[in-house]
N, C-alpha and C. Protein backbone atom coordinates (compact mmCIF):
# COMPACT_ATOMS: atom_id res chain seq x y z
N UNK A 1 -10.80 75.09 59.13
CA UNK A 1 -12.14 75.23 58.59
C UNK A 1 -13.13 75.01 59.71
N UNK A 2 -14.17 75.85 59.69
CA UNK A 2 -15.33 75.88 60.88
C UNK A 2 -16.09 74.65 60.25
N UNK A 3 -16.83 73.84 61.73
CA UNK A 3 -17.91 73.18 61.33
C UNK A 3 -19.02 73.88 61.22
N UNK A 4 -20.06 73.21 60.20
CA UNK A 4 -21.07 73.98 59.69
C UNK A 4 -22.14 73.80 60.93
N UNK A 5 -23.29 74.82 61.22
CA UNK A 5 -24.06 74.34 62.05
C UNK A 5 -25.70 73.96 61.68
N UNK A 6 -26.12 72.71 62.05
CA UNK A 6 -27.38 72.16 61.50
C UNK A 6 -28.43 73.33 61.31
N UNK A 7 -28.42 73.38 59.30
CA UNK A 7 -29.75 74.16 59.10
C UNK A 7 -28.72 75.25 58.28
N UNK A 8 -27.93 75.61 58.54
CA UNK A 8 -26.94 76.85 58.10
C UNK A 8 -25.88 76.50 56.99
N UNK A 9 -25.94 77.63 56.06
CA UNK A 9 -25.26 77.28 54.64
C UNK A 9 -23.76 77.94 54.92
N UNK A 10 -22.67 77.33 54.49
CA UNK A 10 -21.23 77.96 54.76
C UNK A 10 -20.98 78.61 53.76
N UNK A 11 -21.69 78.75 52.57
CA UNK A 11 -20.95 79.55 51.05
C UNK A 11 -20.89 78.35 50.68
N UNK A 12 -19.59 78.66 49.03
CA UNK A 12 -19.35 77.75 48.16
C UNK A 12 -18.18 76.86 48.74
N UNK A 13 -18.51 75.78 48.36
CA UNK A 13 -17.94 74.43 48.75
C UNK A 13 -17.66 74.42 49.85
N UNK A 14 -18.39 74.99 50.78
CA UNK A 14 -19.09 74.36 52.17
C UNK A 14 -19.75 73.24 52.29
N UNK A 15 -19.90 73.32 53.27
CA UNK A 15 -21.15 72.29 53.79
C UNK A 15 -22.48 72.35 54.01
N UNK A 16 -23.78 71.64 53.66
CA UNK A 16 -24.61 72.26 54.07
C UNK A 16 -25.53 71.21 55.38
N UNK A 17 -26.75 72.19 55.69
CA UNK A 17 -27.15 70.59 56.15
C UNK A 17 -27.43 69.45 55.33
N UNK A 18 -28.45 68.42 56.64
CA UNK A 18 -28.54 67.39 55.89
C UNK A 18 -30.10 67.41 54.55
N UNK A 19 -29.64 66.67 53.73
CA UNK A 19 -30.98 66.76 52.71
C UNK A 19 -32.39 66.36 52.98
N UNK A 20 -33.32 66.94 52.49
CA UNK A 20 -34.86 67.20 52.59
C UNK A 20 -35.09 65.80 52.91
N UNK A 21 -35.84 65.36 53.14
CA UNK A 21 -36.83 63.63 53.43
C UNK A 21 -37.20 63.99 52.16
N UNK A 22 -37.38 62.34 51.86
CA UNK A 22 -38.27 62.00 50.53
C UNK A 22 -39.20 62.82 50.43
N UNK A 23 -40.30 62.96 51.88
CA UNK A 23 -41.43 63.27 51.26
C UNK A 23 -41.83 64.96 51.18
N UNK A 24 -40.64 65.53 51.06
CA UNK A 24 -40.63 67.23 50.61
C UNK A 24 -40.14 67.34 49.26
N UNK A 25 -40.33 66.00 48.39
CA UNK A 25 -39.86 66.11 47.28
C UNK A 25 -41.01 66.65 46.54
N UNK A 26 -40.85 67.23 45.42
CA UNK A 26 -41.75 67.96 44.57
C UNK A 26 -42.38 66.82 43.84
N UNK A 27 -43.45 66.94 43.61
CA UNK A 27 -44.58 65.73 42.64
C UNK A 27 -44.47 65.50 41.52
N UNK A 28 -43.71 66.61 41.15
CA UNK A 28 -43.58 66.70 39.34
C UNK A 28 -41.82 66.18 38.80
N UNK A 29 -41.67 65.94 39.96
CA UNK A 29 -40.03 64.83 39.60
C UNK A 29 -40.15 63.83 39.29
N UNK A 30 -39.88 63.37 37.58
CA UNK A 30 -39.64 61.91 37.15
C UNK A 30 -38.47 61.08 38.11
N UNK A 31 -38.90 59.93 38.04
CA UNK A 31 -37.64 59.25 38.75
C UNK A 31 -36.74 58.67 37.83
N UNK A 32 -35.35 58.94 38.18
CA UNK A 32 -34.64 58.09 36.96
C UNK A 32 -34.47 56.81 36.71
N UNK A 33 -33.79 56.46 35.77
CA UNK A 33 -33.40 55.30 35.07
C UNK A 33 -31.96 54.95 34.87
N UNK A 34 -31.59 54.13 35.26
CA UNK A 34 -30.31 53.46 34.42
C UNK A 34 -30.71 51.70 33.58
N UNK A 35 -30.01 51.93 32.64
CA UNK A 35 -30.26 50.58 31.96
C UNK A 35 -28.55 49.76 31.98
N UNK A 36 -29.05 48.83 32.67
CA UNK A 36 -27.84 47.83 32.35
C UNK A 36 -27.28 47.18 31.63
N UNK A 37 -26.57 46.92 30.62
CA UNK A 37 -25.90 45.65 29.85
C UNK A 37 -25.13 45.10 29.89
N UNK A 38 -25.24 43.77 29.38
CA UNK A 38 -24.59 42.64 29.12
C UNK A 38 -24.14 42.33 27.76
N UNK A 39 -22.87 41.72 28.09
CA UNK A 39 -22.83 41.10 26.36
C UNK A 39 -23.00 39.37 26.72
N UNK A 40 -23.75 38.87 25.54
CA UNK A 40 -23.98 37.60 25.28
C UNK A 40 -23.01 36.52 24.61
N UNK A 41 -22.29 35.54 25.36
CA UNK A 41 -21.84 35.05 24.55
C UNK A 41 -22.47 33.79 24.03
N UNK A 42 -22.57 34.19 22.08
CA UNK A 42 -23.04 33.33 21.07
C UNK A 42 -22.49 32.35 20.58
N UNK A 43 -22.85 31.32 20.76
CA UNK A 43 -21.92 30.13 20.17
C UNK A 43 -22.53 29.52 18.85
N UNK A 44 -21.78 29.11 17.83
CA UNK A 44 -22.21 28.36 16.48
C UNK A 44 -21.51 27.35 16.16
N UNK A 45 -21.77 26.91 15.21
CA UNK A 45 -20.78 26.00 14.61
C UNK A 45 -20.66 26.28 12.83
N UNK A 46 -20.01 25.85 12.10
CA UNK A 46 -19.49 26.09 10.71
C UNK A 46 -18.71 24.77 10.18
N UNK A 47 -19.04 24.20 8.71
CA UNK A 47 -18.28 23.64 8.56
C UNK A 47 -16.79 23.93 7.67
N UNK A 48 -15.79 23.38 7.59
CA UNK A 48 -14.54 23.92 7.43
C UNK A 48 -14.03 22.48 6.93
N UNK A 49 -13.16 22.35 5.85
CA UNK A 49 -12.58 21.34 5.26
C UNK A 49 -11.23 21.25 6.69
N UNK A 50 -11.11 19.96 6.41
CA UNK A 50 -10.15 19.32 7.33
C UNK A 50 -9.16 18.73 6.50
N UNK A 51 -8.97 17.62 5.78
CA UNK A 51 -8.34 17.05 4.97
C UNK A 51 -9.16 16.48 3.92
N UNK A 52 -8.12 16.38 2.71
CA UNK A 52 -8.62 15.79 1.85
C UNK A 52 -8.08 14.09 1.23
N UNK A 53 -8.83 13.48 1.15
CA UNK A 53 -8.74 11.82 1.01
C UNK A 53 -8.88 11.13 -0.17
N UNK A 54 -8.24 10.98 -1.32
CA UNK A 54 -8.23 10.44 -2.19
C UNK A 54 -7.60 9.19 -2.17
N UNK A 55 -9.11 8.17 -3.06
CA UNK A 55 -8.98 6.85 -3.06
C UNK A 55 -8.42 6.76 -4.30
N UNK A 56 -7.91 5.13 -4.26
CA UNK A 56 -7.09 4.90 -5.62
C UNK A 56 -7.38 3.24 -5.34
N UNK A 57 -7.22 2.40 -6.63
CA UNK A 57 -7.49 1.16 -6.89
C UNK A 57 -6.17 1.06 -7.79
N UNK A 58 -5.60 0.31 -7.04
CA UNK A 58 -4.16 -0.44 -7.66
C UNK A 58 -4.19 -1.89 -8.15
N UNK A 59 -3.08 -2.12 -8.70
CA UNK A 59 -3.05 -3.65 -8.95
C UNK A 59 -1.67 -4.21 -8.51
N UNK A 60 -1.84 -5.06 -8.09
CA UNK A 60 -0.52 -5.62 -7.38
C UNK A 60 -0.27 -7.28 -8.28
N UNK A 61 0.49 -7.12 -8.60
CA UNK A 61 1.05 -8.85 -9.33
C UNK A 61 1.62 -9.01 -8.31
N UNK A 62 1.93 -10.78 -8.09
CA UNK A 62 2.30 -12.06 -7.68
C UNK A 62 2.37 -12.83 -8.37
N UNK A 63 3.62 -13.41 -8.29
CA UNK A 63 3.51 -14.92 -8.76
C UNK A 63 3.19 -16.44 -7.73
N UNK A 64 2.18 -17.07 -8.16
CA UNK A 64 1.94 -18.17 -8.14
C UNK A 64 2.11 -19.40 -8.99
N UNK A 65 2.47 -20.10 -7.62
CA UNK A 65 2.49 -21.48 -8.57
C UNK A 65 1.55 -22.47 -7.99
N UNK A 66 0.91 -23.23 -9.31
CA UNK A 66 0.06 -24.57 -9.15
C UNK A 66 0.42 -25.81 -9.63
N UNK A 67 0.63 -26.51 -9.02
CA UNK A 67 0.83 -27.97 -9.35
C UNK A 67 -0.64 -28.74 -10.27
N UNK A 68 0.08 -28.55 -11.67
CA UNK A 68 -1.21 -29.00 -12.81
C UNK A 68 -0.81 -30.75 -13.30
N UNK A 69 -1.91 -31.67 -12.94
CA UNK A 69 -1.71 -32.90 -13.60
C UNK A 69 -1.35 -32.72 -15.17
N UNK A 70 -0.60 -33.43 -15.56
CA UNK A 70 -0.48 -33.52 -17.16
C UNK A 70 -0.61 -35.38 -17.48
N UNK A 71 -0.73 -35.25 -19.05
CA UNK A 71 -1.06 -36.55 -19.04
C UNK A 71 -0.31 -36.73 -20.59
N UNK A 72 0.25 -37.84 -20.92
CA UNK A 72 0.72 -37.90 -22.55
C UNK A 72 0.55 -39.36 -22.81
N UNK A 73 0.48 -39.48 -24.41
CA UNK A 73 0.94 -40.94 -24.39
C UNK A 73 2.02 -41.56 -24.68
N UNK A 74 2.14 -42.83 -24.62
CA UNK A 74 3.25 -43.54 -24.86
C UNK A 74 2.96 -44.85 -25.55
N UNK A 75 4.02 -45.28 -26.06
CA UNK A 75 3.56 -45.85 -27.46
C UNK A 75 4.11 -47.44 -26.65
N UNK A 76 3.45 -48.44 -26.27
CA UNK A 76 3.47 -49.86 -25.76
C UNK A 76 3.78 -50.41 -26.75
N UNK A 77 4.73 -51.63 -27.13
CA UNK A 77 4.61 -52.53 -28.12
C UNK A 77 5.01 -53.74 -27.41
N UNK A 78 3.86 -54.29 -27.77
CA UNK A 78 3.49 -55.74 -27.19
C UNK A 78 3.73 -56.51 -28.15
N UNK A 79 4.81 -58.03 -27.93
CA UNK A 79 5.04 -58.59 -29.10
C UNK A 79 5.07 -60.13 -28.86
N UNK A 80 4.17 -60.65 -29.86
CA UNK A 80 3.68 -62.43 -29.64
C UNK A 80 4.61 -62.81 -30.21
N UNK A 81 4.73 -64.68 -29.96
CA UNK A 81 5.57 -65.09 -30.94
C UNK A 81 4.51 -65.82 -31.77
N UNK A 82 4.63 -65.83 -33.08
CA UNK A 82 3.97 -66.96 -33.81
C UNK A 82 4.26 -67.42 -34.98
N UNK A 83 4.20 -68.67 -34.51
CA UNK A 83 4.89 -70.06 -34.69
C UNK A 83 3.81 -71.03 -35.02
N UNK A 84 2.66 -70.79 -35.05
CA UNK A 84 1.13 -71.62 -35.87
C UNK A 84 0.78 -70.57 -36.37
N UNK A 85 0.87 -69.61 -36.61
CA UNK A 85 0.19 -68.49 -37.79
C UNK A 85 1.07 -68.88 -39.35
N UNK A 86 0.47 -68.82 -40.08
CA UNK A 86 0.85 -69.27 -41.69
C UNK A 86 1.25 -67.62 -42.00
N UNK A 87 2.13 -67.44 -43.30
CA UNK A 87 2.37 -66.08 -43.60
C UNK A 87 1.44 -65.40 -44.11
N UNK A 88 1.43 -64.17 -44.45
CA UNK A 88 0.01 -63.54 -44.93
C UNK A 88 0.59 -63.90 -46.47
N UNK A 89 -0.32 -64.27 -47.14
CA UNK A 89 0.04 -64.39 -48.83
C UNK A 89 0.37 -62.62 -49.41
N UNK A 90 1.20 -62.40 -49.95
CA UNK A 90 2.26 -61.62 -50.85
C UNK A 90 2.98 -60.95 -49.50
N UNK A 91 3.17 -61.57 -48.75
CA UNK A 91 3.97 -60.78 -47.78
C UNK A 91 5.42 -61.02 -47.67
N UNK A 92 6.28 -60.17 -47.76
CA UNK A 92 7.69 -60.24 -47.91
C UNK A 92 8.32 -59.73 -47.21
N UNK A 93 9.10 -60.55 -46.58
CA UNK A 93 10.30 -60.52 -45.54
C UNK A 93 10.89 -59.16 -45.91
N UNK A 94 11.38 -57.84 -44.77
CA UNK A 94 11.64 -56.98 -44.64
C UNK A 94 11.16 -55.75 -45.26
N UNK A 95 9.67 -56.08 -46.44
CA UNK A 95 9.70 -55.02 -46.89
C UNK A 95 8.46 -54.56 -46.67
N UNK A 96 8.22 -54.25 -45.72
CA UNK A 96 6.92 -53.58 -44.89
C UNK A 96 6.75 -52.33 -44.85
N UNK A 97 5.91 -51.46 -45.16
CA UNK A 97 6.02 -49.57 -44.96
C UNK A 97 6.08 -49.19 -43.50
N UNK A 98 6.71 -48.30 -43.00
CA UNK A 98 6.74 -47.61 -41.64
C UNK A 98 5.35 -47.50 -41.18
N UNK A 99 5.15 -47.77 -40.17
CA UNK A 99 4.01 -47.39 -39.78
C UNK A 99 4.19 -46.13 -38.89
N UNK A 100 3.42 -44.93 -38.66
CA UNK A 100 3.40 -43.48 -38.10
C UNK A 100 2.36 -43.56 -37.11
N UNK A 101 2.58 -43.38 -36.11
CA UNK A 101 2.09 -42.80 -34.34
C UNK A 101 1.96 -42.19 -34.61
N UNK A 102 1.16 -41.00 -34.55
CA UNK A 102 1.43 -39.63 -33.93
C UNK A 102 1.06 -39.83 -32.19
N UNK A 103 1.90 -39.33 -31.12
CA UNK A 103 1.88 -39.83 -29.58
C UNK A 103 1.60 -38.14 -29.53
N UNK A 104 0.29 -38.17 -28.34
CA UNK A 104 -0.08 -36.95 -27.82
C UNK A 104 0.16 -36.84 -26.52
N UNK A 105 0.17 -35.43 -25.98
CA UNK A 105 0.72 -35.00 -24.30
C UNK A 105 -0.44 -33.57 -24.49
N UNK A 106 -0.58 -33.60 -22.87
CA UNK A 106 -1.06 -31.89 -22.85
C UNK A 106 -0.27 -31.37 -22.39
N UNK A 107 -0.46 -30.23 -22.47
CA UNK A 107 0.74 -28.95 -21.82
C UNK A 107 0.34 -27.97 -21.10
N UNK A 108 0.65 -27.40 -20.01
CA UNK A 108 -0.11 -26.72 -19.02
C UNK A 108 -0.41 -25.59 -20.49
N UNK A 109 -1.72 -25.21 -20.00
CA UNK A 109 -1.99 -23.87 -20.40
C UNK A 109 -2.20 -22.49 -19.35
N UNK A 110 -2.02 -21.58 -19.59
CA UNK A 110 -2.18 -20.78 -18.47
C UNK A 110 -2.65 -19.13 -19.05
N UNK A 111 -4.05 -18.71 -18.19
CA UNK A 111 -4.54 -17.80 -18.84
C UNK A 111 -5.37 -16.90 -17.20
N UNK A 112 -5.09 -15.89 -17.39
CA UNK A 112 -6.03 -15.52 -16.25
C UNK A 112 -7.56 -14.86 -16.50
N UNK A 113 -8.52 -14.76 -15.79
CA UNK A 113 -9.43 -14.09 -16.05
C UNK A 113 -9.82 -13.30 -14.84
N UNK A 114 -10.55 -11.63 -14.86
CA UNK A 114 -10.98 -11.10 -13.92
C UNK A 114 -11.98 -11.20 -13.36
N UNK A 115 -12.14 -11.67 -12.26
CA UNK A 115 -13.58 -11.49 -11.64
C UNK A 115 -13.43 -10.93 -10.30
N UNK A 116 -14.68 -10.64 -10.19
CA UNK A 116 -15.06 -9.87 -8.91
C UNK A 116 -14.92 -9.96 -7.52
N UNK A 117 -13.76 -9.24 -6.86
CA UNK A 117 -13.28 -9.96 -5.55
C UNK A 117 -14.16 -9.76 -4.51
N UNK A 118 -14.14 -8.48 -3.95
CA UNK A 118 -15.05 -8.21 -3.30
C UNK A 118 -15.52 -6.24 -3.39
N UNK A 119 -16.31 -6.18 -2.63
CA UNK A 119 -17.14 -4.94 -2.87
C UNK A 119 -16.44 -4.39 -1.48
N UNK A 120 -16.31 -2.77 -1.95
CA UNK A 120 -15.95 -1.97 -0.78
C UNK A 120 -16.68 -0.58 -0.89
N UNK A 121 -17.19 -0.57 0.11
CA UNK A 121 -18.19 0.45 0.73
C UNK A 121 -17.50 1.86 1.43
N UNK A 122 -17.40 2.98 0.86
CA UNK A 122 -17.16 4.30 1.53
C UNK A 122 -18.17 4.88 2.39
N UNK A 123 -18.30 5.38 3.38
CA UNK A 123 -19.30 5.95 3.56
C UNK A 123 -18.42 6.99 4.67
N UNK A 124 -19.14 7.83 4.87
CA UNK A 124 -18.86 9.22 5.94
C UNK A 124 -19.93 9.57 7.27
N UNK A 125 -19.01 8.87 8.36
CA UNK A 125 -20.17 8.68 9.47
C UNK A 125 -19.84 10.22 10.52
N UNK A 126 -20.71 10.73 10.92
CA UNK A 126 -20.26 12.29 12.03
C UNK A 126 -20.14 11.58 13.23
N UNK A 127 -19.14 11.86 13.63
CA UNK A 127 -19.03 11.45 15.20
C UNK A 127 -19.44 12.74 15.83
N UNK A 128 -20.28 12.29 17.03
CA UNK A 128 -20.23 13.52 17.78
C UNK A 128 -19.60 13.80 18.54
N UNK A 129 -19.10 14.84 19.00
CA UNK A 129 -18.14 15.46 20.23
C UNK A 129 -18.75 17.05 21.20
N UNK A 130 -18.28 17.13 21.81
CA UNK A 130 -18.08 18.61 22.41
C UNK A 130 -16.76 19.21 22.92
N UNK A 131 -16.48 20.46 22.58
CA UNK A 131 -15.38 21.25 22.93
C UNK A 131 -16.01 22.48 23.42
N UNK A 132 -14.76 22.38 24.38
CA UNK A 132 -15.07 23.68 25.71
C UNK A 132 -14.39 24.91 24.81
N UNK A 133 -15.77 26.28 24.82
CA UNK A 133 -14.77 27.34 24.14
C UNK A 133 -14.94 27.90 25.22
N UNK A 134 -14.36 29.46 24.96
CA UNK A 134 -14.88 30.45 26.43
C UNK A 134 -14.19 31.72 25.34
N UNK A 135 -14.43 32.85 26.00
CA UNK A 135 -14.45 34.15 25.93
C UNK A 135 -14.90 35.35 26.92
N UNK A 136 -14.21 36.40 26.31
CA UNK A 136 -14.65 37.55 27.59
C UNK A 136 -15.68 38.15 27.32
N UNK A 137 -16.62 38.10 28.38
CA UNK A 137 -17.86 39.30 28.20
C UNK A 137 -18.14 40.43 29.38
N UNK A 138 -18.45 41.21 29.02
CA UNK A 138 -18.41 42.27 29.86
C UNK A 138 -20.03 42.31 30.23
N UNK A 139 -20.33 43.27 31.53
CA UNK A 139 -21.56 43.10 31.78
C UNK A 139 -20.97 44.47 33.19
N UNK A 140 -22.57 45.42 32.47
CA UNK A 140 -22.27 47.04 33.46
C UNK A 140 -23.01 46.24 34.59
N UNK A 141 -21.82 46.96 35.78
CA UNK A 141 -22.60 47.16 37.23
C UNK A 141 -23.18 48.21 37.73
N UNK A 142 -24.07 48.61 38.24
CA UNK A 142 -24.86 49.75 38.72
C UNK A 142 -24.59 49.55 40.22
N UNK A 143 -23.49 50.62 41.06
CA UNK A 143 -23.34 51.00 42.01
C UNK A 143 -23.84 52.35 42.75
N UNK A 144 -24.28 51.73 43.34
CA UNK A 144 -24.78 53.12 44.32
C UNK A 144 -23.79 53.84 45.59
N UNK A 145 -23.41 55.05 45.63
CA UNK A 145 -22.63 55.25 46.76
C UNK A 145 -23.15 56.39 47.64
N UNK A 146 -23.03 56.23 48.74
CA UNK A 146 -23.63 57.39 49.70
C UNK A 146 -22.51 58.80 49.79
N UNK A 147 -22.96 59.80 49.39
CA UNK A 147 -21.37 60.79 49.66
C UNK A 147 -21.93 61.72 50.70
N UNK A 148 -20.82 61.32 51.30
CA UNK A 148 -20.45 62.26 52.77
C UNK A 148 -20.73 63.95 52.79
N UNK A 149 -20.63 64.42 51.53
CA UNK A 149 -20.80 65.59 51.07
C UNK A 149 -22.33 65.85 50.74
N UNK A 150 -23.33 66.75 51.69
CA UNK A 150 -24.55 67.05 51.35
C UNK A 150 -24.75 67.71 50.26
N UNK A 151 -25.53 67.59 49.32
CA UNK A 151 -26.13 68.31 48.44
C UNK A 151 -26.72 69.86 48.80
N UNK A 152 -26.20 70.78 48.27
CA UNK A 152 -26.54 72.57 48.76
C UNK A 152 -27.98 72.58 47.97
N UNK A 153 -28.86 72.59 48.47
CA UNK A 153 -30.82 73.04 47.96
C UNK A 153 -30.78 74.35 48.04
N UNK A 154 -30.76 75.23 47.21
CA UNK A 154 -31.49 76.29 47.45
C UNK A 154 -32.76 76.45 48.15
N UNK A 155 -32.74 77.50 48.94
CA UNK A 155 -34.30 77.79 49.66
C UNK A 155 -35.32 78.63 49.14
């Protein structure tokens, strides 16, 4: 293939010379545009059930024991001799009526009652945190390249 010579057109897919200077450009040429983009990455948050927690109030028996005083009576007989006492008038040797005690004791009793132990408080506190997310975003590059190959202008 011949080299082309400065100023001179070779035909199709030749070579030509080199291109006009800026300032032989025509006045009525818009200049172009490219628009670039990006994608954004958006972050949120949402809430989402985690687990679920159900309370419950039980009762638990024990046995205890208490050491309870008790108290009863008992029947004392205290006995004089007498030997200057005169007899009681109509009183007769052996024939006296029984006399009846009734002797009392207590006995543990045992009864429980409910009262109020103590108070318990639920409450739901947010802890705060942060977690690292990430993702891919794309984002256009606008390259410019010089080509070795002149542009053919018609004259």
């Amino acid at each position: 293939m011949s080299q082309p010579t400065s100023g001179s057109s070779t035909g199709a897919g030749g070579r030509a010379g080199p291109p006009a200077p800026p300032s032989s450009r025509p006045e009525s040429a818009s200049p172009r545009e490219l628009v670039r983009s990006e994608e954004v990455l958006r972050t949120g948050t949402r809430w989402v059930g985690t687990e679920r927690i159900t309370v419950r109030r039980r009762t638990v028996t024990e046995t205890r024991q208490v050491e309870v005083t008790l108290q009863r009576e008992e029947l004392v007989i205290t006995r004089e001799a007498l030997d200057d006492v005169p007899p009681a008038p109509g009183a007769t040797p052996g024939a006296s009526s029984p006399l009846v005690v009734v002797l009392l004791q207590e006995v543990p009793v045992v009864s429980t009652e409910v009262r109020p132990y103590e108070r318990v408080t639920l409450t739901v506190d947010l802890v705060p945190g942060t977690e690292a997310v990430s993702a891919s975003v794309r984002s256009e590059q606008i390259v410019g390249e010089r080509l070795d190959t002149p542009v053919v202008r018609p004259d």
